[in-house]
C-alpha atoms as a PDB file:
ATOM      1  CA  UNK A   1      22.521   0.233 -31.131  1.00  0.00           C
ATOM      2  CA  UNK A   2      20.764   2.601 -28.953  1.00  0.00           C
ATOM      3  CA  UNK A   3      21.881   5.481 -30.927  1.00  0.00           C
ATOM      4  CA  UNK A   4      19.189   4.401 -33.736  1.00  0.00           C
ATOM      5  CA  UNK A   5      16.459   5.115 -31.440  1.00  0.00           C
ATOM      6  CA  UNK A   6      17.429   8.310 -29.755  1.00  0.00           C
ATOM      7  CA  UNK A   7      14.431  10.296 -30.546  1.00  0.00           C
ATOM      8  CA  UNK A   8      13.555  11.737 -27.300  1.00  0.00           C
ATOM      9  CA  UNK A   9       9.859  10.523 -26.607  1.00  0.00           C
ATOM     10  CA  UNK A  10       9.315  13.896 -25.509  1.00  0.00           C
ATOM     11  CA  UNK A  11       9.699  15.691 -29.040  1.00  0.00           C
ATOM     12  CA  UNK A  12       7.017  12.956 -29.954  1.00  0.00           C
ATOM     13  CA  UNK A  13       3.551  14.480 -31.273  1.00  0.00           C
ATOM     14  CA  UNK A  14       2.196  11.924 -33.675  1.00  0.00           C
ATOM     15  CA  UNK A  15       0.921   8.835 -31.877  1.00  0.00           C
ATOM     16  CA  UNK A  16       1.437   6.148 -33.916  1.00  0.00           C
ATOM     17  CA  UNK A  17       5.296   7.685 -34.024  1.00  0.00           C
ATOM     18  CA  UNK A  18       4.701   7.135 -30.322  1.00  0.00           C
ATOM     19  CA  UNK A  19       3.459   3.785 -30.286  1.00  0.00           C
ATOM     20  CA  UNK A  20       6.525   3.094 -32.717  1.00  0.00           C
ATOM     21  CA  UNK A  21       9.281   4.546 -30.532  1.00  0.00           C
ATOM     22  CA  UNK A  22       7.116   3.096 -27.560  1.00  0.00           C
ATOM     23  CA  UNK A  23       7.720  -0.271 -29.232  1.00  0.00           C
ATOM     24  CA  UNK A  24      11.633   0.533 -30.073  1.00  0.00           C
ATOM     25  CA  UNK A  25      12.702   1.467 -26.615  1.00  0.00           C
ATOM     26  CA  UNK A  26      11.536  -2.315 -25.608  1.00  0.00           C
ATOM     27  CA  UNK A  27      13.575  -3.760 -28.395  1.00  0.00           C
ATOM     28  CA  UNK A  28      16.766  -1.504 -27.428  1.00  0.00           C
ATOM     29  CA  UNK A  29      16.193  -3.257 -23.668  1.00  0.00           C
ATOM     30  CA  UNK A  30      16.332  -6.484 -25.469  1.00  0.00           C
ATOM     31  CA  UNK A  31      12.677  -7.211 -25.420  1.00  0.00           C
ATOM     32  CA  UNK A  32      11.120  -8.601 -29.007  1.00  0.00           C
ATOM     33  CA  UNK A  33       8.772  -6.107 -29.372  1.00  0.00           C
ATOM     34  CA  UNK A  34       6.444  -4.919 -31.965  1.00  0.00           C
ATOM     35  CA  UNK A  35       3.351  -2.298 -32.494  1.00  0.00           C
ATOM     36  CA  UNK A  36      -0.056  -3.706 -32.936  1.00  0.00           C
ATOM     37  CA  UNK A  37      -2.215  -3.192 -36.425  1.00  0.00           C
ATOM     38  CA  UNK A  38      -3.799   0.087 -35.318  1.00  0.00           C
ATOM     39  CA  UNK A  39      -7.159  -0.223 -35.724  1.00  0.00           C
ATOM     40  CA  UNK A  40      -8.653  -3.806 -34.662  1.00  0.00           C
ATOM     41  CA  UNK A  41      -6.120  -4.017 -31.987  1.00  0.00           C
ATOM     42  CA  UNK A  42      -8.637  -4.669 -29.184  1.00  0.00           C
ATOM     43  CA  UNK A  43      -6.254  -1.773 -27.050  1.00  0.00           C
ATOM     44  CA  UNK A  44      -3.197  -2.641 -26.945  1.00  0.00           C
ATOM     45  CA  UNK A  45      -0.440  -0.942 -28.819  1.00  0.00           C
ATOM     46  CA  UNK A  46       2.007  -2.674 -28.699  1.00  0.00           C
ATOM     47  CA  UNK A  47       3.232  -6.159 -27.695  1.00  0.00           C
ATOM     48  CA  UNK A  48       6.767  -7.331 -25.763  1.00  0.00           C
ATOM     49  CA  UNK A  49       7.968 -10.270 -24.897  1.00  0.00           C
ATOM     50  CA  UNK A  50      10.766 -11.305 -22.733  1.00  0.00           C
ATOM     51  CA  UNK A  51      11.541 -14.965 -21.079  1.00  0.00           C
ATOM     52  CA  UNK A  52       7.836 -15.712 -19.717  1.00  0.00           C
ATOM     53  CA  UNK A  53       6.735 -12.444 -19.832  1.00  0.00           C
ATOM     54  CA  UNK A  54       4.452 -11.007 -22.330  1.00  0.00           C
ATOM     55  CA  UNK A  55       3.493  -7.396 -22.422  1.00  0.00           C
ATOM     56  CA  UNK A  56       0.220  -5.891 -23.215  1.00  0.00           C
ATOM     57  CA  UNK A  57       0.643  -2.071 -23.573  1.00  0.00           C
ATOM     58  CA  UNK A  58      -1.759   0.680 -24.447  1.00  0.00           C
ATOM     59  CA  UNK A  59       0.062   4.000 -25.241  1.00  0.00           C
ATOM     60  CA  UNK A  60      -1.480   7.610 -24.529  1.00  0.00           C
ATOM     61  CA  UNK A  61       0.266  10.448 -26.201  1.00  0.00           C
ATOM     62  CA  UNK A  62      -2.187  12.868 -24.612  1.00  0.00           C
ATOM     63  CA  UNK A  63      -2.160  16.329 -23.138  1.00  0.00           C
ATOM     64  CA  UNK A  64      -3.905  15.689 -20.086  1.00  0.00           C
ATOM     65  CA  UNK A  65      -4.192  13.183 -17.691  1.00  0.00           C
ATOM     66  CA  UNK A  66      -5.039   9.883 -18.275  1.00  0.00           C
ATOM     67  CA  UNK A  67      -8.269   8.308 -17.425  1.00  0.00           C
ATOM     68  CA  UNK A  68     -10.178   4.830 -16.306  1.00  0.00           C
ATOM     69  CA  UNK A  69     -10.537   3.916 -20.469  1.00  0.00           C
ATOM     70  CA  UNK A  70      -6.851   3.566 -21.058  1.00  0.00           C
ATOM     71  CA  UNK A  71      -6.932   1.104 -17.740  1.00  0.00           C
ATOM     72  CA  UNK A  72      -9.982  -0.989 -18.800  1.00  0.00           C
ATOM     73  CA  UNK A  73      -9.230  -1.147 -22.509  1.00  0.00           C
ATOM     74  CA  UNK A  74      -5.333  -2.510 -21.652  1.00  0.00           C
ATOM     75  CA  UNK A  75      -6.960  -4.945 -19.105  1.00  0.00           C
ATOM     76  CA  UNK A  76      -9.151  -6.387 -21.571  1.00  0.00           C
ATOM     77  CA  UNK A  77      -6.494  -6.806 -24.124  1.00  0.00           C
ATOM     78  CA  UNK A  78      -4.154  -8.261 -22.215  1.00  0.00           C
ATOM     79  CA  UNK A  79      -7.172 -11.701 -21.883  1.00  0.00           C
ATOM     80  CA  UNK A  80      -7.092 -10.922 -25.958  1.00  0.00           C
ATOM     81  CA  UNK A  81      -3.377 -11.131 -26.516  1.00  0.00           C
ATOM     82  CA  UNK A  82      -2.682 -13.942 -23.800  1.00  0.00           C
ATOM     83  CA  UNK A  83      -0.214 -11.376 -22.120  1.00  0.00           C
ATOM     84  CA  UNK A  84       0.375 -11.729 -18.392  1.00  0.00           C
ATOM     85  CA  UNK A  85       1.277  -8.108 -17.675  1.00  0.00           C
ATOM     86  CA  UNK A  86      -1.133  -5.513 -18.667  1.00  0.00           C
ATOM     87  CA  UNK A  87       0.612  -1.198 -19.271  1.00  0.00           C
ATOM     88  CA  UNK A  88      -0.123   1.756 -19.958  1.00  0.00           C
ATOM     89  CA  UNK A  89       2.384   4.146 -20.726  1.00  0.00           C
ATOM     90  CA  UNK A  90       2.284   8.179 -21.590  1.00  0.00           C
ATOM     91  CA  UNK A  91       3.703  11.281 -21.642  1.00  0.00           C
ATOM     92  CA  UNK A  92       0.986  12.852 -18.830  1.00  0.00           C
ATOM     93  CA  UNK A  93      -0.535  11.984 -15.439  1.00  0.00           C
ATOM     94  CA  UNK A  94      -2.705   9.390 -14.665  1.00  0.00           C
ATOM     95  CA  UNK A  95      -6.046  10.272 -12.745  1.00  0.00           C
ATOM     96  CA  UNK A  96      -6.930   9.192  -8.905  1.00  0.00           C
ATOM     97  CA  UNK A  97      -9.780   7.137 -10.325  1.00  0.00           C
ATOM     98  CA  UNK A  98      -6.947   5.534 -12.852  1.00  0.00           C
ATOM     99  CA  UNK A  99      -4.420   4.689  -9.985  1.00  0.00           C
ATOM    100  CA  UNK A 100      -7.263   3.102  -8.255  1.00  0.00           C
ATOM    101  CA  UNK A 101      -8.658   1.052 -10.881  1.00  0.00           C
ATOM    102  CA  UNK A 102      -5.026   0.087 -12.086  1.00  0.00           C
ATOM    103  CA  UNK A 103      -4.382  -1.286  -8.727  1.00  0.00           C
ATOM    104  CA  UNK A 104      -7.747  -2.971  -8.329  1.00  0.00           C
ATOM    105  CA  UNK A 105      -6.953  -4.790 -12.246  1.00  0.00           C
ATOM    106  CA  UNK A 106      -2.890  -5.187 -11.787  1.00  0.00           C
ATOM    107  CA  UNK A 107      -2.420  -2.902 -14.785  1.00  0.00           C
ATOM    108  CA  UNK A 108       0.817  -1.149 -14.406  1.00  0.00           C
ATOM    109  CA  UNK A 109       1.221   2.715 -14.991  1.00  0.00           C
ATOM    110  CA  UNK A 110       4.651   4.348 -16.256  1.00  0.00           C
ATOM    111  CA  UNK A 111       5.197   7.541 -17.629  1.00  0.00           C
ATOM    112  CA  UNK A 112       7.709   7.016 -20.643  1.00  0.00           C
ATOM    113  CA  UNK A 113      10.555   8.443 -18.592  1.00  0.00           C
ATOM    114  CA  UNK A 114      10.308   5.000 -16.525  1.00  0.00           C
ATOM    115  CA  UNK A 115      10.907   2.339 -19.803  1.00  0.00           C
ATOM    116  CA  UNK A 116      14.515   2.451 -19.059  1.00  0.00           C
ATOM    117  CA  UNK A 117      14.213   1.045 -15.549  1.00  0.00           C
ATOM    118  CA  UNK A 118      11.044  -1.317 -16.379  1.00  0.00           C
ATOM    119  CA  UNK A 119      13.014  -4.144 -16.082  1.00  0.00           C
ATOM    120  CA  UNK A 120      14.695  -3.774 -12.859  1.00  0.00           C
ATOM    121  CA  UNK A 121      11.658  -3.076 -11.431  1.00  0.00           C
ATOM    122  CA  UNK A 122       9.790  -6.381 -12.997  1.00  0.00           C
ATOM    123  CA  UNK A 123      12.372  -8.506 -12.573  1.00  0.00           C
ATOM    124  CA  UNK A 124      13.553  -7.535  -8.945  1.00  0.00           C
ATOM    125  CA  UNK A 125       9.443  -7.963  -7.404  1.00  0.00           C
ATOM    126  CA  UNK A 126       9.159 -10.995  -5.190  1.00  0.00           C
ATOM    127  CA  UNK A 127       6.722 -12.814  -7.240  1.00  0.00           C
END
């Protein structure tokens, strides 16, 4: 089943493609995933749920690094979308100020290269 979704994220330019393949990686790993509306969706791009767990994740196909808004705009969804895990995922680098303010709201930070081991490192934490 994988096969279907083997578009390397990294040949990705469009980024509601990315939100899309975003969203099908997390359904390949057995999450029931799906991409938000586009516009309206309060910033979050896409929602996954597993067991208890419900994702909130804001995706930035950008060509820089990535700044405090994508960390404040996934945080705020995540109250709008009842989720209990609030992540940002991308293609680029995340700022110092980013990594800071991440930590200080509990929003997680992956580059897309990290989807595949997500869950190990979710559901391996000492809660």
């Amino acid at each position: 089943m994988r096969g279907l979704f083997a578009v390397s994220l990294d040949l990705i330019n469009d980024p509601y493609e990315y939100e899309k393949a975003i969203s099908n990686k997390f359904s390949a790993l057995d999450w029931d995933s799906y991409p938000t509306s586009g516009s309206g969706d309060q910033g979050a791009d896409v929602i996954a749920k597993k067991g208890d767990y419900v994702l909130v994740i804001q995706c930035k196909l950008y060509s820089s690094s990535i700044g405090n808004k994508a960390v404040q705009e996934v945080a705020a969804a995540k109250g709008y979308y009842n989720g209990n895990i609030a992540v940002v995922i991308s293609n680029n680098e995340y700022t110092k100020s980013a990594k800071q303010l991440a930590d200080s709201l509990s929003v997680i930070l992956l580059h897309h290269h990290q989807i595949d081991s997500f869950d190990s490192m979710l559901f391996n934490e000492d809660d």
